[in-house]
C-alpha atoms as a PDB file:
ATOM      1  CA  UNK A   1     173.638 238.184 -60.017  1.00  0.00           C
ATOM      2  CA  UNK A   2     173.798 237.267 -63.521  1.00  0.00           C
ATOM      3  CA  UNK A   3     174.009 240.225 -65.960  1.00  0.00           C
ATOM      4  CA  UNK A   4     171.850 240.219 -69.719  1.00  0.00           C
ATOM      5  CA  UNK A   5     173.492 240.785 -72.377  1.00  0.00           C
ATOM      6  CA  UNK A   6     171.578 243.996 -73.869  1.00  0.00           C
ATOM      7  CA  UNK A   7     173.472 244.559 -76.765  1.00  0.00           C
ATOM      8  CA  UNK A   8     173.305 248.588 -78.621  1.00  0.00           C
ATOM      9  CA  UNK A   9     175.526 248.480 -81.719  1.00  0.00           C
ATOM     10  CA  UNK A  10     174.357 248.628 -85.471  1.00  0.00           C
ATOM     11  CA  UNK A  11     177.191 247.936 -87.902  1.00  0.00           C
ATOM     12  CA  UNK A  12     178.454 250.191 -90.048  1.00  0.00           C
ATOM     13  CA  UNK A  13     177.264 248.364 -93.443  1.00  0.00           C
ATOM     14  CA  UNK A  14     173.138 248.734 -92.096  1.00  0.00           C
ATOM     15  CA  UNK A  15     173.747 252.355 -92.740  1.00  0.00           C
ATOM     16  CA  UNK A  16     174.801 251.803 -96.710  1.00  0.00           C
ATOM     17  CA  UNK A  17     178.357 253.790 -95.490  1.00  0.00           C
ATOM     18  CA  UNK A  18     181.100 251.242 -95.166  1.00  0.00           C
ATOM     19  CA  UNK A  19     181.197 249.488 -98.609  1.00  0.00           C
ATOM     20  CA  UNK A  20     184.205 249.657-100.965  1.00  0.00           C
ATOM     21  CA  UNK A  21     184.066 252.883-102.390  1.00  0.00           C
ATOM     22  CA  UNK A  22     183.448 254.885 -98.823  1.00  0.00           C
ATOM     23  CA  UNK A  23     185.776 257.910 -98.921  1.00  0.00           C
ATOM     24  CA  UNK A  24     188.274 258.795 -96.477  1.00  0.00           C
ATOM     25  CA  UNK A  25     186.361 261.063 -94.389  1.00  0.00           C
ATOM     26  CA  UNK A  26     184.937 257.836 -93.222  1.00  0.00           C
ATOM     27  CA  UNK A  27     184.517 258.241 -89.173  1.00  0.00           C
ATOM     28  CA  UNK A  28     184.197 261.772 -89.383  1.00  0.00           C
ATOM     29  CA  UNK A  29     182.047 263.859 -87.270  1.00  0.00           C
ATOM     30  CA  UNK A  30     178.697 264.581 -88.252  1.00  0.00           C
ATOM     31  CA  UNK A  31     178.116 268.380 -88.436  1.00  0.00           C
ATOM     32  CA  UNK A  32     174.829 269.236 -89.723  1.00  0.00           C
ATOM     33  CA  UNK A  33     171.164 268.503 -89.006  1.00  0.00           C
ATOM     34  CA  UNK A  34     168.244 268.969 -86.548  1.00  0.00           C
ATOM     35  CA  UNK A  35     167.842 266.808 -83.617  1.00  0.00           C
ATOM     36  CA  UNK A  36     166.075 263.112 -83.919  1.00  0.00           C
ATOM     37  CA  UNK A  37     162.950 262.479 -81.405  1.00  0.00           C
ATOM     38  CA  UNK A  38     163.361 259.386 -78.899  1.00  0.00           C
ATOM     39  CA  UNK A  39     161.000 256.664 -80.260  1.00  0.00           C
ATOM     40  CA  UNK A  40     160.462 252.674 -78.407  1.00  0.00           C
ATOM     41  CA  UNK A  41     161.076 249.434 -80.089  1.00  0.00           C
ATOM     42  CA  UNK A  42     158.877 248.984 -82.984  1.00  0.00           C
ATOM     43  CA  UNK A  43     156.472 245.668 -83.114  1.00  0.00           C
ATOM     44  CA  UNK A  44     156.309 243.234 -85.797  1.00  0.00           C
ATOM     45  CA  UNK A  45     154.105 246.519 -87.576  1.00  0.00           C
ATOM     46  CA  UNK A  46     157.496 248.095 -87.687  1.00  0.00           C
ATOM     47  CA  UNK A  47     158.112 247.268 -91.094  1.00  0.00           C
ATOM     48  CA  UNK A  48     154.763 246.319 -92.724  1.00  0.00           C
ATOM     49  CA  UNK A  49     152.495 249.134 -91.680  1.00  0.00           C
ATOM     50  CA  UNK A  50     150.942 251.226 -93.997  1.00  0.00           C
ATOM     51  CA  UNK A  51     153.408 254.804 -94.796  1.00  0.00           C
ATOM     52  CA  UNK A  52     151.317 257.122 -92.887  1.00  0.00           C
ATOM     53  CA  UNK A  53     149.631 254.088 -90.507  1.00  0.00           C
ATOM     54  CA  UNK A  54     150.575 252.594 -86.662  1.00  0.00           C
ATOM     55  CA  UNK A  55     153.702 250.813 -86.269  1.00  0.00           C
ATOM     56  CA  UNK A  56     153.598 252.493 -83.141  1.00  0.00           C
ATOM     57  CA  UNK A  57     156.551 251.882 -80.791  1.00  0.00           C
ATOM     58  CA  UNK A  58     157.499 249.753 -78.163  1.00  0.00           C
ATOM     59  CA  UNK A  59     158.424 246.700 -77.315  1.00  0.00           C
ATOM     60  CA  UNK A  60     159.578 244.073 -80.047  1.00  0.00           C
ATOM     61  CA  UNK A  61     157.039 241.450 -78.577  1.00  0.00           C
ATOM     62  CA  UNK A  62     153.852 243.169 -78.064  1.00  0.00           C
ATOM     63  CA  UNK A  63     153.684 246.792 -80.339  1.00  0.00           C
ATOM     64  CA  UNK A  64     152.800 249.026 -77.218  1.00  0.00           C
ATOM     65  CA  UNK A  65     153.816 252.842 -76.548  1.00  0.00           C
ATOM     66  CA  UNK A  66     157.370 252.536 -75.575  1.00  0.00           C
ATOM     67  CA  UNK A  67     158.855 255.994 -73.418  1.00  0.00           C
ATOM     68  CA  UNK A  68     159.326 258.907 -75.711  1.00  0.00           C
ATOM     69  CA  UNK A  69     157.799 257.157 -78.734  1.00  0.00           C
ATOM     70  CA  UNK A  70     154.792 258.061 -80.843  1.00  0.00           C
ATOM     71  CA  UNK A  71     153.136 256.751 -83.936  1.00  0.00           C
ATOM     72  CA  UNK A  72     153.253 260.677 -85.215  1.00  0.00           C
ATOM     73  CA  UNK A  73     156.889 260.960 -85.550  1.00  0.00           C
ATOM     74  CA  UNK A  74     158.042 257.144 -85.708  1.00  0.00           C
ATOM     75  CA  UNK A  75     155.393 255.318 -87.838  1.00  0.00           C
ATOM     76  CA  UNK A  76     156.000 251.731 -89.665  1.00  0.00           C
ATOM     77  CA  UNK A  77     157.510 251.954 -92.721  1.00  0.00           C
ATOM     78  CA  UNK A  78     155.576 250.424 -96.306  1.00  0.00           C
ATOM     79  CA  UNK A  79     158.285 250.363 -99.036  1.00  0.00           C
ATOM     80  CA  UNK A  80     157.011 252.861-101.936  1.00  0.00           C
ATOM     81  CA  UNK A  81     160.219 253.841-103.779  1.00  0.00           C
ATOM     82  CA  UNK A  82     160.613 257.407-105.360  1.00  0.00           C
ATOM     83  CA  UNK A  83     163.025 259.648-105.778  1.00  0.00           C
ATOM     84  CA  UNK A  84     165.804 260.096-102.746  1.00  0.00           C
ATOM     85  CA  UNK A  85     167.573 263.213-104.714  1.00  0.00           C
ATOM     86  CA  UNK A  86     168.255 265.979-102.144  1.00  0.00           C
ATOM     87  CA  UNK A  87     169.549 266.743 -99.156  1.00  0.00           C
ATOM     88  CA  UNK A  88     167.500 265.042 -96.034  1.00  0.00           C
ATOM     89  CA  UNK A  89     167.559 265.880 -92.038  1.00  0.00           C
ATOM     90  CA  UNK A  90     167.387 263.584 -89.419  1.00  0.00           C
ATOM     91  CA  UNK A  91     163.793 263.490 -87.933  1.00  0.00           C
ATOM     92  CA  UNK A  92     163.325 260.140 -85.894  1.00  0.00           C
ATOM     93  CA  UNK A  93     164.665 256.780 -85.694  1.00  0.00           C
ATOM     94  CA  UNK A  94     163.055 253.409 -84.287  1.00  0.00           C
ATOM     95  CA  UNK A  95     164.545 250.377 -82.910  1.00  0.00           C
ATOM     96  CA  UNK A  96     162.704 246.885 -84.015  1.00  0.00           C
ATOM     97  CA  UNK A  97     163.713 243.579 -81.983  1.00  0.00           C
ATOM     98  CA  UNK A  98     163.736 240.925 -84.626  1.00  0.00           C
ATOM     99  CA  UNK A  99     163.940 238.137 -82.389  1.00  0.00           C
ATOM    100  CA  UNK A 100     163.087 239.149 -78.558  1.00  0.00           C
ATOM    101  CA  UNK A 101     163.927 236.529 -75.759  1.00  0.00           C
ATOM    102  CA  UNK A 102     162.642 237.518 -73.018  1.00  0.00           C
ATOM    103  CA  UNK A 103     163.741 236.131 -69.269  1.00  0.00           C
ATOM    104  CA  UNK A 104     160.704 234.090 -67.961  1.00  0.00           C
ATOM    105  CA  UNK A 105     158.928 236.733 -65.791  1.00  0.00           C
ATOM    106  CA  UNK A 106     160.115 239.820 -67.484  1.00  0.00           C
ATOM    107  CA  UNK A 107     158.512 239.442 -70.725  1.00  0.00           C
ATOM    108  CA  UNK A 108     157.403 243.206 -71.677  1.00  0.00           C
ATOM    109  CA  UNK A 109     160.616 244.630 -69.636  1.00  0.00           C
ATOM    110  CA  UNK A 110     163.065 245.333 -72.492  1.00  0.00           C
ATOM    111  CA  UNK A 111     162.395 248.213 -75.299  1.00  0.00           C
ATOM    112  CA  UNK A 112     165.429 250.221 -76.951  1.00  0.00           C
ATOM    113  CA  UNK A 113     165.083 253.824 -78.056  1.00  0.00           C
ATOM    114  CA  UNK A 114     167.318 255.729 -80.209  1.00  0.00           C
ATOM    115  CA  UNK A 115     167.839 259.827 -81.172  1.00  0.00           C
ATOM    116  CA  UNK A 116     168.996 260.661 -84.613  1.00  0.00           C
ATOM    117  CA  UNK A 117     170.436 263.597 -85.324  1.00  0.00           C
ATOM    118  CA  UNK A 118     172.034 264.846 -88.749  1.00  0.00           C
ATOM    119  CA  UNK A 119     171.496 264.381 -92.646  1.00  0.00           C
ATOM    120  CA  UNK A 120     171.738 262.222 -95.769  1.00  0.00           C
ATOM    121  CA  UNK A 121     172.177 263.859 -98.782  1.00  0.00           C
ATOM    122  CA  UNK A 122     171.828 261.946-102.215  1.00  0.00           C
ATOM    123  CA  UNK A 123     173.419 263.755-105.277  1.00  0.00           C
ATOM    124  CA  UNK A 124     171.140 262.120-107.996  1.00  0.00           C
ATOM    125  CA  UNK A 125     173.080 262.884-110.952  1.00  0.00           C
ATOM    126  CA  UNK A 126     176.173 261.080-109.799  1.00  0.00           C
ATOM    127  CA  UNK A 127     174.447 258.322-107.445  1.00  0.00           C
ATOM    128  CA  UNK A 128     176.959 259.471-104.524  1.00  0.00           C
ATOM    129  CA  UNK A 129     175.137 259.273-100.907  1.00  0.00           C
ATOM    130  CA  UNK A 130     176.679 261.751 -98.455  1.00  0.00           C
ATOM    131  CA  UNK A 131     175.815 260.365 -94.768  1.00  0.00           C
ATOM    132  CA  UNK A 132     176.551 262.943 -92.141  1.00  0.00           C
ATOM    133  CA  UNK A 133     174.334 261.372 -89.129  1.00  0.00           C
ATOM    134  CA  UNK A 134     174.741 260.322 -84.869  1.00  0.00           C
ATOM    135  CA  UNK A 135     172.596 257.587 -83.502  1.00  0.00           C
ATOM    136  CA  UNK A 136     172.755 256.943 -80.046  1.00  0.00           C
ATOM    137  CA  UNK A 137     170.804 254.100 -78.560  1.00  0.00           C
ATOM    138  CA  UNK A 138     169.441 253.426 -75.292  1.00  0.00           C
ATOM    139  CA  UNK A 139     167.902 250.172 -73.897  1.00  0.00           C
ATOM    140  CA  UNK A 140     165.264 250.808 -71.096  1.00  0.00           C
ATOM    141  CA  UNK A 141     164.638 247.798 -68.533  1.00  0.00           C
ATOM    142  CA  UNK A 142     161.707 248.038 -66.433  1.00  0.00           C
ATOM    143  CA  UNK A 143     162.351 245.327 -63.731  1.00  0.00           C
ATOM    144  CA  UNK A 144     159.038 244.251 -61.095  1.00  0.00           C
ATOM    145  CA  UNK A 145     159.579 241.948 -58.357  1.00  0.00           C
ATOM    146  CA  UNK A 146     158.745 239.310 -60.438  1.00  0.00           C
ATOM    147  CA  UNK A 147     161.349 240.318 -63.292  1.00  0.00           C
ATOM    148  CA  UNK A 148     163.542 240.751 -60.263  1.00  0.00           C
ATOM    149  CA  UNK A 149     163.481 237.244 -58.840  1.00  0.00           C
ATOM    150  CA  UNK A 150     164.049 235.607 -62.578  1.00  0.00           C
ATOM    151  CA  UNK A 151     167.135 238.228 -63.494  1.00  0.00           C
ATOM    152  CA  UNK A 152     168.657 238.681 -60.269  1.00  0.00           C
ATOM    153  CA  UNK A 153     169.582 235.888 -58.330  1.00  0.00           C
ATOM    154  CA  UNK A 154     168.520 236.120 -54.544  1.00  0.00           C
ATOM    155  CA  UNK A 155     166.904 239.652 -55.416  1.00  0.00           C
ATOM    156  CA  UNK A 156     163.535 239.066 -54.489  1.00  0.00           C
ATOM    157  CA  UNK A 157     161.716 242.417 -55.058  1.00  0.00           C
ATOM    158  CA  UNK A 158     162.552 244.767 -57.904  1.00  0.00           C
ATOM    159  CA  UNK A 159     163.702 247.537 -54.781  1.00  0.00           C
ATOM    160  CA  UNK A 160     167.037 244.873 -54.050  1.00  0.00           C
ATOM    161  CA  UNK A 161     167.572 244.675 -57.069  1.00  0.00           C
ATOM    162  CA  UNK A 162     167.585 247.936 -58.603  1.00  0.00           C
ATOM    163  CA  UNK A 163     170.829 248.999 -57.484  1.00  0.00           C
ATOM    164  CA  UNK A 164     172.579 245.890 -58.117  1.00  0.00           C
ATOM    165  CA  UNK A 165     171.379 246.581 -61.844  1.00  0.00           C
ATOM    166  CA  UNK A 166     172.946 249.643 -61.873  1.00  0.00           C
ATOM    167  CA  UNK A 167     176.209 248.738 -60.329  1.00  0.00           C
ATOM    168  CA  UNK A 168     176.400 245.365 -62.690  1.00  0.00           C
ATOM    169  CA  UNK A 169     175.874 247.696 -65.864  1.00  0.00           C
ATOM    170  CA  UNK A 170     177.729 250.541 -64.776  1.00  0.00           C
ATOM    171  CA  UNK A 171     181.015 248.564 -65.334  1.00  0.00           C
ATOM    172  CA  UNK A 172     180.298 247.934 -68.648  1.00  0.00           C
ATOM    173  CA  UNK A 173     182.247 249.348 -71.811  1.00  0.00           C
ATOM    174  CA  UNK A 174     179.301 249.194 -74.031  1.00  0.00           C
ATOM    175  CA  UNK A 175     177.421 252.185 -71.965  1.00  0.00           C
ATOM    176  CA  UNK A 176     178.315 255.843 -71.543  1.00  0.00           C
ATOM    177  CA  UNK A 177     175.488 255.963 -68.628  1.00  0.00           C
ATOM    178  CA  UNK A 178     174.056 254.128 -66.830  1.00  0.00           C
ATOM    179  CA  UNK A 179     170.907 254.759 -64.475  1.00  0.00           C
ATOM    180  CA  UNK A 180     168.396 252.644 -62.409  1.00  0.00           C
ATOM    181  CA  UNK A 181     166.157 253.795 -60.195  1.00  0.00           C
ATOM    182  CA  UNK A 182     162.682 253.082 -58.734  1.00  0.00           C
ATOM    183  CA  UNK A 183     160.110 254.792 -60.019  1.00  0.00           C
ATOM    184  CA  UNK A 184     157.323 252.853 -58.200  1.00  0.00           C
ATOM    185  CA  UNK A 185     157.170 250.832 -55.005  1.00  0.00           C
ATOM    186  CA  UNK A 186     157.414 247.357 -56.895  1.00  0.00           C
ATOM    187  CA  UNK A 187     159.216 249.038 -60.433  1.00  0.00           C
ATOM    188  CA  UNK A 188     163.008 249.404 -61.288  1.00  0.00           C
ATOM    189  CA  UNK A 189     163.433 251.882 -64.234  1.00  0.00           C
ATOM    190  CA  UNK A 190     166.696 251.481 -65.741  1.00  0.00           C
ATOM    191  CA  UNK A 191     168.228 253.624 -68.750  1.00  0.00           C
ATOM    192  CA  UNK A 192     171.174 252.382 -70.419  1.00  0.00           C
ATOM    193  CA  UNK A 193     172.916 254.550 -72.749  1.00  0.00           C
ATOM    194  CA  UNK A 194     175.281 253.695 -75.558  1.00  0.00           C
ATOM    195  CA  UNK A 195     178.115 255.572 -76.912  1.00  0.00           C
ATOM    196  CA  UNK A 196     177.301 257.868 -79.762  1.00  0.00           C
ATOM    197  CA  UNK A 197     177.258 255.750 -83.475  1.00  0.00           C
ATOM    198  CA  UNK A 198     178.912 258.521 -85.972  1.00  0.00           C
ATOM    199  CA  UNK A 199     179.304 257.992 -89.977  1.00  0.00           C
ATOM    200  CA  UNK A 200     180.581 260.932 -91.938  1.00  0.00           C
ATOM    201  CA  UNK A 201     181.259 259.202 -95.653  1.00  0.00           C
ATOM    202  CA  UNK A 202     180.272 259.041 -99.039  1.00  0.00           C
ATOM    203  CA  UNK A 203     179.132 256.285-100.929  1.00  0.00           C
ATOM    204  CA  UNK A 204     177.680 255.336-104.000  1.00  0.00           C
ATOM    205  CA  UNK A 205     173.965 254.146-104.337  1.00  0.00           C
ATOM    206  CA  UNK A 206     171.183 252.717-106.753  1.00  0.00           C
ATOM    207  CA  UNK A 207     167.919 252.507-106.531  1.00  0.00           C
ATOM    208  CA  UNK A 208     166.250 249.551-107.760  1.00  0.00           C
ATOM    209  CA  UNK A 209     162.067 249.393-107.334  1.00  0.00           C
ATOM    210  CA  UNK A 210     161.562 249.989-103.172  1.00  0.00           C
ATOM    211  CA  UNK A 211     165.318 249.271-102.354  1.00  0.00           C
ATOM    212  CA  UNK A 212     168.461 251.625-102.132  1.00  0.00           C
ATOM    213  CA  UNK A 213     171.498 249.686-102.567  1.00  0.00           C
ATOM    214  CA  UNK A 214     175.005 250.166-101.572  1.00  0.00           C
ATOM    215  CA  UNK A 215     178.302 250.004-103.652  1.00  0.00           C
ATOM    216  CA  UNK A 216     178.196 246.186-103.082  1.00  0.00           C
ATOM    217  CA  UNK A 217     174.836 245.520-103.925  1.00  0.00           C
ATOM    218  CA  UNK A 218     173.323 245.519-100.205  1.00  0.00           C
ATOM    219  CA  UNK A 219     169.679 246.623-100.309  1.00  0.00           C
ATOM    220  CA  UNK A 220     167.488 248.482 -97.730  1.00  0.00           C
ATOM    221  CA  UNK A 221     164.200 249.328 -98.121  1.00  0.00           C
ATOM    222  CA  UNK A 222     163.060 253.189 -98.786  1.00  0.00           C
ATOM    223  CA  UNK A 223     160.338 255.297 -99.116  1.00  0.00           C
ATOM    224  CA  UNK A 224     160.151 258.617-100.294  1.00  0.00           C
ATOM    225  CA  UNK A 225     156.398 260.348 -99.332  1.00  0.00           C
ATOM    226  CA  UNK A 226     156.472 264.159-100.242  1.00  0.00           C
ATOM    227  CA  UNK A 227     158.835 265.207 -98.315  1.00  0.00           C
ATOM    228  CA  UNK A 228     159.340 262.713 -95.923  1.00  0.00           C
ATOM    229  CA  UNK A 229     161.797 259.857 -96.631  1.00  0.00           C
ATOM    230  CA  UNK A 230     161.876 256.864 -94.890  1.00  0.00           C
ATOM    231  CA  UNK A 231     164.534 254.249 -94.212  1.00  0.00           C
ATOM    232  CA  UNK A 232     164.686 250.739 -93.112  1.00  0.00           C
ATOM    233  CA  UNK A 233     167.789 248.559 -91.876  1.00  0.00           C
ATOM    234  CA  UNK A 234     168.250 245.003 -90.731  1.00  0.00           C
ATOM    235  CA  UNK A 235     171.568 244.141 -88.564  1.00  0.00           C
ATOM    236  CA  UNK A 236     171.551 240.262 -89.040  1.00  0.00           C
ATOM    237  CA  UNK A 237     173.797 239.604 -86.271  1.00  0.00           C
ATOM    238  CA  UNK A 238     172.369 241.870 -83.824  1.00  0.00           C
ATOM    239  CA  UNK A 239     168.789 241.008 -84.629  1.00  0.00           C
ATOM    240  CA  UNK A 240     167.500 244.089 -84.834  1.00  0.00           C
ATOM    241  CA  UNK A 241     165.546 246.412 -87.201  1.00  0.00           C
ATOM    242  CA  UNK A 242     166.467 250.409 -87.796  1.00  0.00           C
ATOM    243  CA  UNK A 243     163.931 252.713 -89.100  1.00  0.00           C
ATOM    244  CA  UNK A 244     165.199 255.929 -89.768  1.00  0.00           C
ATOM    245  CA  UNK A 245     163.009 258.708 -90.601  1.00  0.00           C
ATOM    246  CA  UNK A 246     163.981 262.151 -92.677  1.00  0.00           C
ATOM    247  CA  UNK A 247     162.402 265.528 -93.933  1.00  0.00           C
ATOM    248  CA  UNK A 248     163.333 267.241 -96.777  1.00  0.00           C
ATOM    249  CA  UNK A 249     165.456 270.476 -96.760  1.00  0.00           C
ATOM    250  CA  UNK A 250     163.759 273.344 -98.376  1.00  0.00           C
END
């Protein structure tokens, strides 16, 4: 059987934490802050919808309800600017698949969820931003018989190969967990978790218009809405999207 390549990790510099001037507490771990709320892949809506509209989450290709995810908590992000001063805690994050590929057959299959859990804390006056945050990332795979026979070579329903799944992942270094299990007669439902993603640093920031930018000048987009504050990441290289979404501490 041939295995995907389902890749979880953001790099450090989509978080604006890694640039020159992080401090040493850089790897720390994170110590404060509620817990984030699961939330699907995000659709093309993921970064153009309105601040309070859809974008809701799911999977990259087609925009529907992914498990655990809800237009309420993880909406699309519109780029407003404001005013980031304060301290912020972690409320949701969403996962946006810039360029899905999907196996002939399985098209729909793949969506990625993600927890947040911590804060970010901008001190305004000396344009220092204080990330203390976890993101762990899961990729759900929801396999039919037809997914089955295009993924999983001689695996003609999704019930053979559902536990080859598992045992193929389960050997992998880039998951903590690993679970597949059938959840229907002709549907394989398999959870991947990665390993926890922790950034304790400071760093400085700017903001410029709708963009926060790091020491070296990369930008992200932001909005700040009342008291919610909104966040939104592109990993080049893993071709993904990261919308991470804070409320204000009071």
């Amino acid at each position: 059987m041939r295995r995907r390549s389902l890749g979880l990790a953001f790099g450090a510099g989509v978080w604006l934490v890694c640039a020159a001037s992080c401090s040493e507490d850089d790897g720390g771990s994170p110590g404060g802050g509620a817990g984030g709320t699961d939330a699907g892949t995000g659709g093309e809506g993921a970064r153009g919808g309105g601040k309070s509209s859809g974008g809701t989450s799911g999977s990259g290709a087609a925009g529907a309800a992914g498990e655990g995810a809800s237009a309420a908590v993880c909406p699309a992000l519109d780029p407003c600017g404001g005013d980031p001063d304060g301290k912020w805690t972690a409320r949701a994050a969403c996962v946006t698949d810039l360029a899905p590929m999907p196996e002939p057959g399985c098209e729909g299959a793949l969506t990625h969820t993600a927890t947040l859990e911590g804060t970010y804390t901008f001190f305004g006056e000396t344009n220092k931003l204080l990330t203390d945050i976890v993101l762990t990332e899961t990729v759900v795979l929801d396999v039919d018989d037809r997914c089955a026979q295009a993924i999983a070579s001689g695996a003609a329903t999704a019930a053979i190969a559902c536990p080859l799944l598992e045992a193929e992942y389960a050997d992998s270094p880039q998951y903590d967990s690993v679970s597949c299990e059938m959840v229907s007669a002709g549907l394989c439902h398999c959870e991947l978790v990665g390993p926890p993603q922790a950034q304790n640093v400071l760093n400085m920031y700017t903001v410029v218009g709708t963009q926060i930018l790091d020491a070296q000048g990369d930008p992200v987009d932001f909005c700040v809405d009342d008291d919610t504050l909104g966040i939104y990441f592109i990993d080049e290289q893993a071709k993904k999207g990261l919308t991470l979404w804070f409320e204000r501490e009071k």
